[in-house]
Structure formats: C-alpha cells, structure tokens
PDB file of N, CA and C in Angstrom:
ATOM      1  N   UNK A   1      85.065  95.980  78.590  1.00  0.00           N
ATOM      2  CA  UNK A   1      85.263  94.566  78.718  1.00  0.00           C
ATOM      3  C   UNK A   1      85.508  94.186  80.175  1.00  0.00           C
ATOM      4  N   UNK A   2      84.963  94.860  81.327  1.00  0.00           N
ATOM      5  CA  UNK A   2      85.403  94.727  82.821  1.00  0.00           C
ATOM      6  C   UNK A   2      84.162  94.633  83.818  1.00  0.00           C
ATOM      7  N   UNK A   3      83.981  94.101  84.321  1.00  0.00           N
ATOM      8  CA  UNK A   3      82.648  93.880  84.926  1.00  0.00           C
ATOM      9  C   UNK A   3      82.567  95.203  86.183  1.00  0.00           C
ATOM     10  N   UNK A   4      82.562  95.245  86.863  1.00  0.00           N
ATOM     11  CA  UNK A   4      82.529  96.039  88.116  1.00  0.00           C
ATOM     12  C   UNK A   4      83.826  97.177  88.101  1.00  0.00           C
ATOM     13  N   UNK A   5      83.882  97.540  87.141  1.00  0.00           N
ATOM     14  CA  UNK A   5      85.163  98.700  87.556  1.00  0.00           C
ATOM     15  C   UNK A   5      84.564 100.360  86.711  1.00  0.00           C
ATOM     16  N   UNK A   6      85.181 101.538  87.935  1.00  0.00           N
ATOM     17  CA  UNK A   6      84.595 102.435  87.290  1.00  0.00           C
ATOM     18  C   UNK A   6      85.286 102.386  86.224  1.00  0.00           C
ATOM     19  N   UNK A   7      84.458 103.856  85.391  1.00  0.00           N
ATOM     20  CA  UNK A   7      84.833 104.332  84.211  1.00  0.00           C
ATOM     21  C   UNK A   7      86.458 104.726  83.678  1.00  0.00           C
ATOM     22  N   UNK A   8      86.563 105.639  84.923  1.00  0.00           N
ATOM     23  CA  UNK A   8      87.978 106.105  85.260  1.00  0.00           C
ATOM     24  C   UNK A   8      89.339 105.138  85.860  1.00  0.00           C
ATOM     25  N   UNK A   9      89.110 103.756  85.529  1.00  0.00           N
ATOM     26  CA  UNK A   9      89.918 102.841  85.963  1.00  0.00           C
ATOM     27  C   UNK A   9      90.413 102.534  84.615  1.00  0.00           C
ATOM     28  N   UNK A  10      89.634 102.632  83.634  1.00  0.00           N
ATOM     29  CA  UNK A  10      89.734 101.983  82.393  1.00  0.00           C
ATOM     30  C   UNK A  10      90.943 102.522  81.271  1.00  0.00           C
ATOM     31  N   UNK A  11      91.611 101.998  80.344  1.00  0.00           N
ATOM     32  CA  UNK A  11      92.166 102.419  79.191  1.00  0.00           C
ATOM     33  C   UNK A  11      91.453 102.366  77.896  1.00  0.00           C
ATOM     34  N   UNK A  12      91.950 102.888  76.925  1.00  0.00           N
ATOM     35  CA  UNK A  12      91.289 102.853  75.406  1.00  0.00           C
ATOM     36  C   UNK A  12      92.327 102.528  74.927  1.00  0.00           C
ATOM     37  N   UNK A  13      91.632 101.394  74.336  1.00  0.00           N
ATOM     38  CA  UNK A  13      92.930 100.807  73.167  1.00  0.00           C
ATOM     39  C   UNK A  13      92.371 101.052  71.835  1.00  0.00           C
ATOM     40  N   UNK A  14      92.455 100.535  70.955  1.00  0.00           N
ATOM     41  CA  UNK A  14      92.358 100.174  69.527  1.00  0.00           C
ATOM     42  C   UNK A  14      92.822  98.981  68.892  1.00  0.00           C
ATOM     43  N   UNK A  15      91.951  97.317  68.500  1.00  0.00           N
ATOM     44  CA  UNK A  15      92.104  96.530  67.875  1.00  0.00           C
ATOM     45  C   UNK A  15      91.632  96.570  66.722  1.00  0.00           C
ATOM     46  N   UNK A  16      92.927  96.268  65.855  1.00  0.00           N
ATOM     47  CA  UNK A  16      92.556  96.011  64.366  1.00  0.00           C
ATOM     48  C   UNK A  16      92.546  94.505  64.013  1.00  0.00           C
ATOM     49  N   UNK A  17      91.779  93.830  63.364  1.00  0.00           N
ATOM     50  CA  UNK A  17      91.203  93.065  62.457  1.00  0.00           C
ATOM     51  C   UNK A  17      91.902  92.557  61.116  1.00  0.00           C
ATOM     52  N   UNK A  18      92.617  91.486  60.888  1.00  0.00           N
ATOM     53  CA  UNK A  18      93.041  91.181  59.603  1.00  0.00           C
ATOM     54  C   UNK A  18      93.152  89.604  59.324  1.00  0.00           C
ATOM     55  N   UNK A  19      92.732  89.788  58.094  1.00  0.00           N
ATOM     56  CA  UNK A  19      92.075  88.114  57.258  1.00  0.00           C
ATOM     57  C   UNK A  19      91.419  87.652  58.256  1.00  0.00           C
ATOM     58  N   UNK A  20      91.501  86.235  58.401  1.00  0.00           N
ATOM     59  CA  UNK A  20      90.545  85.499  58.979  1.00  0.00           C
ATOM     60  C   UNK A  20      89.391  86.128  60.223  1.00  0.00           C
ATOM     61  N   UNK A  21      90.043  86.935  60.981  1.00  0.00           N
ATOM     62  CA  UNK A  21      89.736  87.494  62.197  1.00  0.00           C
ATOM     63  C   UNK A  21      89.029  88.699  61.830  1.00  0.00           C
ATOM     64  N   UNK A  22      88.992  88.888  60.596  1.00  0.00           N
ATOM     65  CA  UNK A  22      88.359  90.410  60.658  1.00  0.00           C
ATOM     66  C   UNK A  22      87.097  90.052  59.601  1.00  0.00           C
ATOM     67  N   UNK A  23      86.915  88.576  59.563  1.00  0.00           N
ATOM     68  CA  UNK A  23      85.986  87.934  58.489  1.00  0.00           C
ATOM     69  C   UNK A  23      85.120  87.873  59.784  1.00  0.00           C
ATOM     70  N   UNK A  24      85.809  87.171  61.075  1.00  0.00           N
ATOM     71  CA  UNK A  24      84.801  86.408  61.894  1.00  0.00           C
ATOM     72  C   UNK A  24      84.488  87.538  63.161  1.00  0.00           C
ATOM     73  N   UNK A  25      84.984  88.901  63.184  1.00  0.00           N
ATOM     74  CA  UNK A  25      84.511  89.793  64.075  1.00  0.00           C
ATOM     75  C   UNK A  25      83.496  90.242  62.833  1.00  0.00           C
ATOM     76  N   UNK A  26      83.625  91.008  61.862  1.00  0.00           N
ATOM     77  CA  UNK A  26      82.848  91.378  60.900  1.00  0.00           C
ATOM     78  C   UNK A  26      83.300  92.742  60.970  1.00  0.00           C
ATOM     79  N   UNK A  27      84.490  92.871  61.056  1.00  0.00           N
ATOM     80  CA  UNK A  27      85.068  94.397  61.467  1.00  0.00           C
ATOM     81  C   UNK A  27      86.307  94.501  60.891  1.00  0.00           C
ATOM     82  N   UNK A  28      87.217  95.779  60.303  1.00  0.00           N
ATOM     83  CA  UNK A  28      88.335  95.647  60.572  1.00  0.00           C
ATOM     84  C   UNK A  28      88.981  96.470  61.835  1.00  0.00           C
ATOM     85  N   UNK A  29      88.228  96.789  62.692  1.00  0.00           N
ATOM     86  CA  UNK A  29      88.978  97.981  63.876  1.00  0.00           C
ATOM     87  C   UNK A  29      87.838  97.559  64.546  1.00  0.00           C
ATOM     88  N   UNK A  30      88.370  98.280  65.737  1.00  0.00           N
ATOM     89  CA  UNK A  30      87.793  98.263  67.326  1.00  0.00           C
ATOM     90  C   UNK A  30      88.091  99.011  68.350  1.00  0.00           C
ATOM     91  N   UNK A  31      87.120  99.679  68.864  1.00  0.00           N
ATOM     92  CA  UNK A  31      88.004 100.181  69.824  1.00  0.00           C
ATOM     93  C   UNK A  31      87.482  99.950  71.184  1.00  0.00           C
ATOM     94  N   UNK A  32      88.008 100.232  72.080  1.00  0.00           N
ATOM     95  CA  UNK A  32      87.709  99.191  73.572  1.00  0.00           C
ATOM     96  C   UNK A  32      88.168  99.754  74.593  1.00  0.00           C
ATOM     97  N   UNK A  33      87.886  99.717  75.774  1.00  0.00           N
ATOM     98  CA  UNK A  33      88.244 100.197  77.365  1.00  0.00           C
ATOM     99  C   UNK A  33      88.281  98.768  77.863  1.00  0.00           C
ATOM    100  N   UNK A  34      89.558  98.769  78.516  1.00  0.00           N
ATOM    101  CA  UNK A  34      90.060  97.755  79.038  1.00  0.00           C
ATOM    102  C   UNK A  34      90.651  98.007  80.644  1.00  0.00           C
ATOM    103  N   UNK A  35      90.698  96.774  81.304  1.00  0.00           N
ATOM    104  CA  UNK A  35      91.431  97.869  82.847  1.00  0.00           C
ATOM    105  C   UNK A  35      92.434  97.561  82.683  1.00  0.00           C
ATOM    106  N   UNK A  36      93.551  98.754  83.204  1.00  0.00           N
ATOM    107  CA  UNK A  36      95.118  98.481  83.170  1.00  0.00           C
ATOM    108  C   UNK A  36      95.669  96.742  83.067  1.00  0.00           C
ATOM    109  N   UNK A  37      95.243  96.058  83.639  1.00  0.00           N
ATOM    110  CA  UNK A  37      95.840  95.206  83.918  1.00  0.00           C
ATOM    111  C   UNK A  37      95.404  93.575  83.076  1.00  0.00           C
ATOM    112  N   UNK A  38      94.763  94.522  82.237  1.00  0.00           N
ATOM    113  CA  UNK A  38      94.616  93.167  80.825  1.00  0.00           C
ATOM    114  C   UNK A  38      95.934  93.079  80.352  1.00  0.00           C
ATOM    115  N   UNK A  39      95.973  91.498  80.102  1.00  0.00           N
ATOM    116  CA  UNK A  39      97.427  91.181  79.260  1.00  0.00           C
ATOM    117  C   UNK A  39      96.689  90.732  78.102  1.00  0.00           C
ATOM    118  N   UNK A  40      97.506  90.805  76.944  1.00  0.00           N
ATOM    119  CA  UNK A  40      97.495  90.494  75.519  1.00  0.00           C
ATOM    120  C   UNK A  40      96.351  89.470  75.653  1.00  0.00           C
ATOM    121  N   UNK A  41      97.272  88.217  76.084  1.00  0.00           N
ATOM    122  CA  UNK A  41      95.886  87.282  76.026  1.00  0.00           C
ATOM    123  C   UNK A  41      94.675  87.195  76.807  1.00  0.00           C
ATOM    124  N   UNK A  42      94.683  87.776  78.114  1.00  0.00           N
ATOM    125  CA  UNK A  42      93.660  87.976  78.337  1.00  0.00           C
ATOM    126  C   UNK A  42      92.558  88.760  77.418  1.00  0.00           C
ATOM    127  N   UNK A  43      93.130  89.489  76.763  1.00  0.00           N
ATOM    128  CA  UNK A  43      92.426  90.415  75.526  1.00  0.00           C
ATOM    129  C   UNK A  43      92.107  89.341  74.760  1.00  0.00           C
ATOM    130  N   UNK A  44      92.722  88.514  74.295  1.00  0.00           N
ATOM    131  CA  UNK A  44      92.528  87.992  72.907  1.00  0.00           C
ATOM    132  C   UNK A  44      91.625  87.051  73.347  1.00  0.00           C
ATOM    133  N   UNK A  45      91.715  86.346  74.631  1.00  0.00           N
ATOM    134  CA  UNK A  45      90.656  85.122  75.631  1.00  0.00           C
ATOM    135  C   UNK A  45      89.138  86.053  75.151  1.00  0.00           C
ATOM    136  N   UNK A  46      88.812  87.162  75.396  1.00  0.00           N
ATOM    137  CA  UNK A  46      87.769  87.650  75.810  1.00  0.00           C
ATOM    138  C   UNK A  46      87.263  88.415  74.154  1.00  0.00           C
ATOM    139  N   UNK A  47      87.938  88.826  73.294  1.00  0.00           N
ATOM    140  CA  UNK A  47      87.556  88.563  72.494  1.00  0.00           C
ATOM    141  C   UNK A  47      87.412  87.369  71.262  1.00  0.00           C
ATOM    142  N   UNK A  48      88.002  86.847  72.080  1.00  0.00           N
ATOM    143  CA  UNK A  48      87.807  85.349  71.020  1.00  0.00           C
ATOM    144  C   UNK A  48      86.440  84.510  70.970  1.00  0.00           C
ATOM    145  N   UNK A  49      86.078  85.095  72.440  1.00  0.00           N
ATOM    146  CA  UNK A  49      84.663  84.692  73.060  1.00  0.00           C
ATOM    147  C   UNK A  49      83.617  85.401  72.601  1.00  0.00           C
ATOM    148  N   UNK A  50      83.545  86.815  72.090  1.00  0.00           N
ATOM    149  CA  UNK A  50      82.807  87.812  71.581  1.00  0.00           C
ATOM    150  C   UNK A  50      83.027  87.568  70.435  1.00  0.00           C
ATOM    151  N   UNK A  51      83.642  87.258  69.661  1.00  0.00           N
ATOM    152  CA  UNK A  51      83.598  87.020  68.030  1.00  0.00           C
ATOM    153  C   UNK A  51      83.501  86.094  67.555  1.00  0.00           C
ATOM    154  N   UNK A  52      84.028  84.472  68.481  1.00  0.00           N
ATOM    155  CA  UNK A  52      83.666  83.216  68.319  1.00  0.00           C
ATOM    156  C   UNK A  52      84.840  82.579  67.194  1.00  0.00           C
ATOM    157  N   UNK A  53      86.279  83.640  67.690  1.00  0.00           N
ATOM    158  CA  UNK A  53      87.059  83.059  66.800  1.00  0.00           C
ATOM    159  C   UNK A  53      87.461  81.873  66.500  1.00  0.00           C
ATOM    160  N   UNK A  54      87.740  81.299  65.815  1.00  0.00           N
ATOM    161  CA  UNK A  54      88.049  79.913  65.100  1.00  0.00           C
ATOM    162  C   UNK A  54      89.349  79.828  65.615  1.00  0.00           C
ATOM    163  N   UNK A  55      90.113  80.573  65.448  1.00  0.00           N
ATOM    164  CA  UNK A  55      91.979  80.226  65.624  1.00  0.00           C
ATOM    165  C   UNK A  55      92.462  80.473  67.043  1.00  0.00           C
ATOM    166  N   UNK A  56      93.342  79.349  67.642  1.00  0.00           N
ATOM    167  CA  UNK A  56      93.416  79.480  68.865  1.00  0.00           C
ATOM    168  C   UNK A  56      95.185  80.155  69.288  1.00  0.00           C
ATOM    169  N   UNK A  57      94.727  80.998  70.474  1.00  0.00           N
ATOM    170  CA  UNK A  57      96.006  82.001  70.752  1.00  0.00           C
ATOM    171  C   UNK A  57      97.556  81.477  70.436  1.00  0.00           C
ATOM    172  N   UNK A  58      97.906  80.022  70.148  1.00  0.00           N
ATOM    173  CA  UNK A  58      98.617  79.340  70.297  1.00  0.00           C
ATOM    174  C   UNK A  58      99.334  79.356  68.515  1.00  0.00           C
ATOM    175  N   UNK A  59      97.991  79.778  67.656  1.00  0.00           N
ATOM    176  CA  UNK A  59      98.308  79.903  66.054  1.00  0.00           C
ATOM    177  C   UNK A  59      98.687  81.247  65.346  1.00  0.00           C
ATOM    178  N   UNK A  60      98.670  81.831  66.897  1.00  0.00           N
ATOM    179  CA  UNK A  60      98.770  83.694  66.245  1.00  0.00           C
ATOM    180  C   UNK A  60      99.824  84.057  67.082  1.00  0.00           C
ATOM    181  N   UNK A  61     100.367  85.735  66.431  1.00  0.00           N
ATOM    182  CA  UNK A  61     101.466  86.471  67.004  1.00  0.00           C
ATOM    183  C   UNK A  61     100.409  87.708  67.736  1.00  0.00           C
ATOM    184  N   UNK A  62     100.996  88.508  68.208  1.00  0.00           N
ATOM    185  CA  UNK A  62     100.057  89.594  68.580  1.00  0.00           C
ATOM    186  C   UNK A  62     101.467  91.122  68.423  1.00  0.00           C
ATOM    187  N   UNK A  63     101.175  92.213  68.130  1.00  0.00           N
ATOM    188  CA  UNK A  63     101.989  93.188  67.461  1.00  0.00           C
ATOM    189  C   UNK A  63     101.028  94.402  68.521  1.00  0.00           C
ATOM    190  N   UNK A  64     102.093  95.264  69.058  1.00  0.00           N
ATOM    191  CA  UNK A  64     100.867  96.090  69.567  1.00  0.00           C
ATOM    192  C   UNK A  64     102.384  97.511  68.936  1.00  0.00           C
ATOM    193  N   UNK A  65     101.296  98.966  68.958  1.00  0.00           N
ATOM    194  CA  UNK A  65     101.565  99.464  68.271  1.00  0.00           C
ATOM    195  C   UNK A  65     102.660  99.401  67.265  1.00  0.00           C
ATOM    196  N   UNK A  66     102.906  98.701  66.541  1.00  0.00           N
ATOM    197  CA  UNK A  66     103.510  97.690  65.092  1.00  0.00           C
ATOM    198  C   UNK A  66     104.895  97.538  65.236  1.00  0.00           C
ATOM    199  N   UNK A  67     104.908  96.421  66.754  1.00  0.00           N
ATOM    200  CA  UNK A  67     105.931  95.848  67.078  1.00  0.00           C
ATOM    201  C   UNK A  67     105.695  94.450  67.505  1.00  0.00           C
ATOM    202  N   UNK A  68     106.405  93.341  67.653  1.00  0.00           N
ATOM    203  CA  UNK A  68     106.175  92.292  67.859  1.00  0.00           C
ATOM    204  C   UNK A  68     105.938  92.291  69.338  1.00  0.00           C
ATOM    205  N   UNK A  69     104.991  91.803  70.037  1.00  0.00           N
ATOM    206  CA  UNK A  69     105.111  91.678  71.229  1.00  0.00           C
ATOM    207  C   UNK A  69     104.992  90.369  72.269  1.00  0.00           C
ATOM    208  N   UNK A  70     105.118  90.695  73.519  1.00  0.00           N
ATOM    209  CA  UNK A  70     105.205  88.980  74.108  1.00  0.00           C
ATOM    210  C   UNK A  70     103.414  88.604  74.495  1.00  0.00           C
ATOM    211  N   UNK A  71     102.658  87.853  74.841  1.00  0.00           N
ATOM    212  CA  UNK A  71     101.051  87.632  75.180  1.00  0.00           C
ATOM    213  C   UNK A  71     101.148  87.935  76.574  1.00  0.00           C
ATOM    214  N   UNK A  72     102.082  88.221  77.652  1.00  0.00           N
ATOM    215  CA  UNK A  72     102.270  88.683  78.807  1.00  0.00           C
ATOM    216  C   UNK A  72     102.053  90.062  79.015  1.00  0.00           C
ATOM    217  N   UNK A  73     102.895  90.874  77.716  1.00  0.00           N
ATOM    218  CA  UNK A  73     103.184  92.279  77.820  1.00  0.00           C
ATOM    219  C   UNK A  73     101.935  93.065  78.146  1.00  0.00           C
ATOM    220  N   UNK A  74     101.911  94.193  78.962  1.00  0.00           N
ATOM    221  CA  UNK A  74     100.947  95.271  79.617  1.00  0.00           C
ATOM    222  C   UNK A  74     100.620  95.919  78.300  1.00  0.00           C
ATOM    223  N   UNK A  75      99.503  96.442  78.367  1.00  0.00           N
ATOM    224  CA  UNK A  75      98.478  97.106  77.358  1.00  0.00           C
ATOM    225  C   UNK A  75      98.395  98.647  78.460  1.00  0.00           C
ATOM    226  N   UNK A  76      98.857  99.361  77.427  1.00  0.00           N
ATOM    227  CA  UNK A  76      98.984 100.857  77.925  1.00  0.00           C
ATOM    228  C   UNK A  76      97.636 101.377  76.828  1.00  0.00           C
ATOM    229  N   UNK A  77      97.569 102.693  77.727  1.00  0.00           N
ATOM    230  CA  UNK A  77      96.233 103.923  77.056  1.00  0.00           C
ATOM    231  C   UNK A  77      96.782 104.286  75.741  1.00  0.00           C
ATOM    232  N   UNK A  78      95.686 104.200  74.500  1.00  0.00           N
ATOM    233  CA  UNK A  78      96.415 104.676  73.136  1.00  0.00           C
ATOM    234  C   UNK A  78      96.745 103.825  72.778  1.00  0.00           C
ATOM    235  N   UNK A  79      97.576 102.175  73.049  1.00  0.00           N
ATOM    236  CA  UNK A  79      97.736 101.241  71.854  1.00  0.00           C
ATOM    237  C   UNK A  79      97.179 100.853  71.102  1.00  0.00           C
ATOM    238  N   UNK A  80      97.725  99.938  70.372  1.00  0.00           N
ATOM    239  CA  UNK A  80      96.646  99.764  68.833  1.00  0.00           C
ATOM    240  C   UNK A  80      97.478  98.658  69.201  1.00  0.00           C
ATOM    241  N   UNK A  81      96.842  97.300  69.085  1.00  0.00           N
ATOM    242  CA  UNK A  81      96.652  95.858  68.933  1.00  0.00           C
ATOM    243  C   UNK A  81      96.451  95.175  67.803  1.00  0.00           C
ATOM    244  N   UNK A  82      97.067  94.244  67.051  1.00  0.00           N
ATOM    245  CA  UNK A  82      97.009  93.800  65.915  1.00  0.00           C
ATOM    246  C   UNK A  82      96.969  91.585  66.342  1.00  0.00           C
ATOM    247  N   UNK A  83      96.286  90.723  66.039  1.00  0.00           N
ATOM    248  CA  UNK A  83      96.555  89.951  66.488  1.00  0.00           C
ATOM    249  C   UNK A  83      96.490  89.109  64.821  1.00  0.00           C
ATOM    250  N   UNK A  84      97.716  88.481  64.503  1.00  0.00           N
ATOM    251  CA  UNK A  84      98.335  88.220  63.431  1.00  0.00           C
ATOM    252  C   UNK A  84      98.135  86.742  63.224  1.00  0.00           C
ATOM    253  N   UNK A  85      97.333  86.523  62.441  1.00  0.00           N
ATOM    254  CA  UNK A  85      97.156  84.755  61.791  1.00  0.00           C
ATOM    255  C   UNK A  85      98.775  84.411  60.817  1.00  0.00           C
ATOM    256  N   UNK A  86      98.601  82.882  60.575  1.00  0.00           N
ATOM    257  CA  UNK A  86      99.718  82.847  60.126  1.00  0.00           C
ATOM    258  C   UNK A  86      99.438  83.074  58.715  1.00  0.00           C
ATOM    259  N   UNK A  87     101.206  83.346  57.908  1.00  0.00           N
ATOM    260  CA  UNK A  87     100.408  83.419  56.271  1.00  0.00           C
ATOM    261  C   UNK A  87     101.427  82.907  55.790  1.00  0.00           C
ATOM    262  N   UNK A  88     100.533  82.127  54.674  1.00  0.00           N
ATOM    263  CA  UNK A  88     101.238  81.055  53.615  1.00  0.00           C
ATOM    264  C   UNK A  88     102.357  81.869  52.768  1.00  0.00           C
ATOM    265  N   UNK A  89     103.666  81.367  52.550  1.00  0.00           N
ATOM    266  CA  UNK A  89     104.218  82.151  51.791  1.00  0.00           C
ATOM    267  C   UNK A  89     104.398  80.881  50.524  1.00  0.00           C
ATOM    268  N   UNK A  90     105.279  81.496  49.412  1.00  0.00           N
ATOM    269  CA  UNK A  90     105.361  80.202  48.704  1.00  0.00           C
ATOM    270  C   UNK A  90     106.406  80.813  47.809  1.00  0.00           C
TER     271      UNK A  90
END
C-alpha cells in the first residue's frame, strides 16, 4: 500500500473483515505490507478507497491485536487489525 518504498521498509499486518465491511471488501481477512509509519486511519483512509467502503472512520472503532485502540496508534510487524461497525443491541 506505499508507493516508492523498498521492500525491506515495509511491515505485514493482517486485516480482518466483519459484517458490513467484509460484505463490501468481499473478504473476511487480508493481509498487507504497510510502511512503519501508517496510522490506523491512514490504513482505514486507503482501504476504504480500495473497497469503496460505505461507513465513514467517524462510525467505527478499530481493535488491533484484540484490544481497543486509539486511530493515531502505530501499526507494528505481525498485528492483526479489526475495524469494528457499530451493532444494534436490543
């Protein structure tokens, strides 16, 4: 997801996919090389653009390896990314 950067600059993450978002990627997982210095939303900006998501960063939480996290927080090598729609309870 980085235009001009080597190979060896990059991290591997892992995004997973759930309800709405994993209707409109057509996926439930992902996995991705990112450069150190993607933040959450920059992640979620750039795939929102590749999948043409409907829901905007402002309606979701984001959880990276299955903790709540802030859309600022650094994306380390090996996380797993979860970006969380809201859900109806009743």
């Amino acid at each position: 997801m980085t235009d001009v950067t080597n190979a060896h600059d990059l991290i591997n993450i892992n995004v997973l996919y759930f309800a709405s978002l994993a209707d409109e990627a057509n996926r439930q997982e992902e996995k991705l090389a990112v450069t150190p210095s993607t933040s959450l939303a920059q992640l979620y900006a750039q795939l929102s653009e590749k999948h043409r998501f409907s829901r905007p960063q402002a309606d979701l939480r984001v959880a990276v390896n299955d903790y709540f996290a802030k859309w600022d927080d650094p994306i380390n090598d090996g996380d797993s990314v979860v970006f969380i729609t809201p859900v109806a309870g009743g």
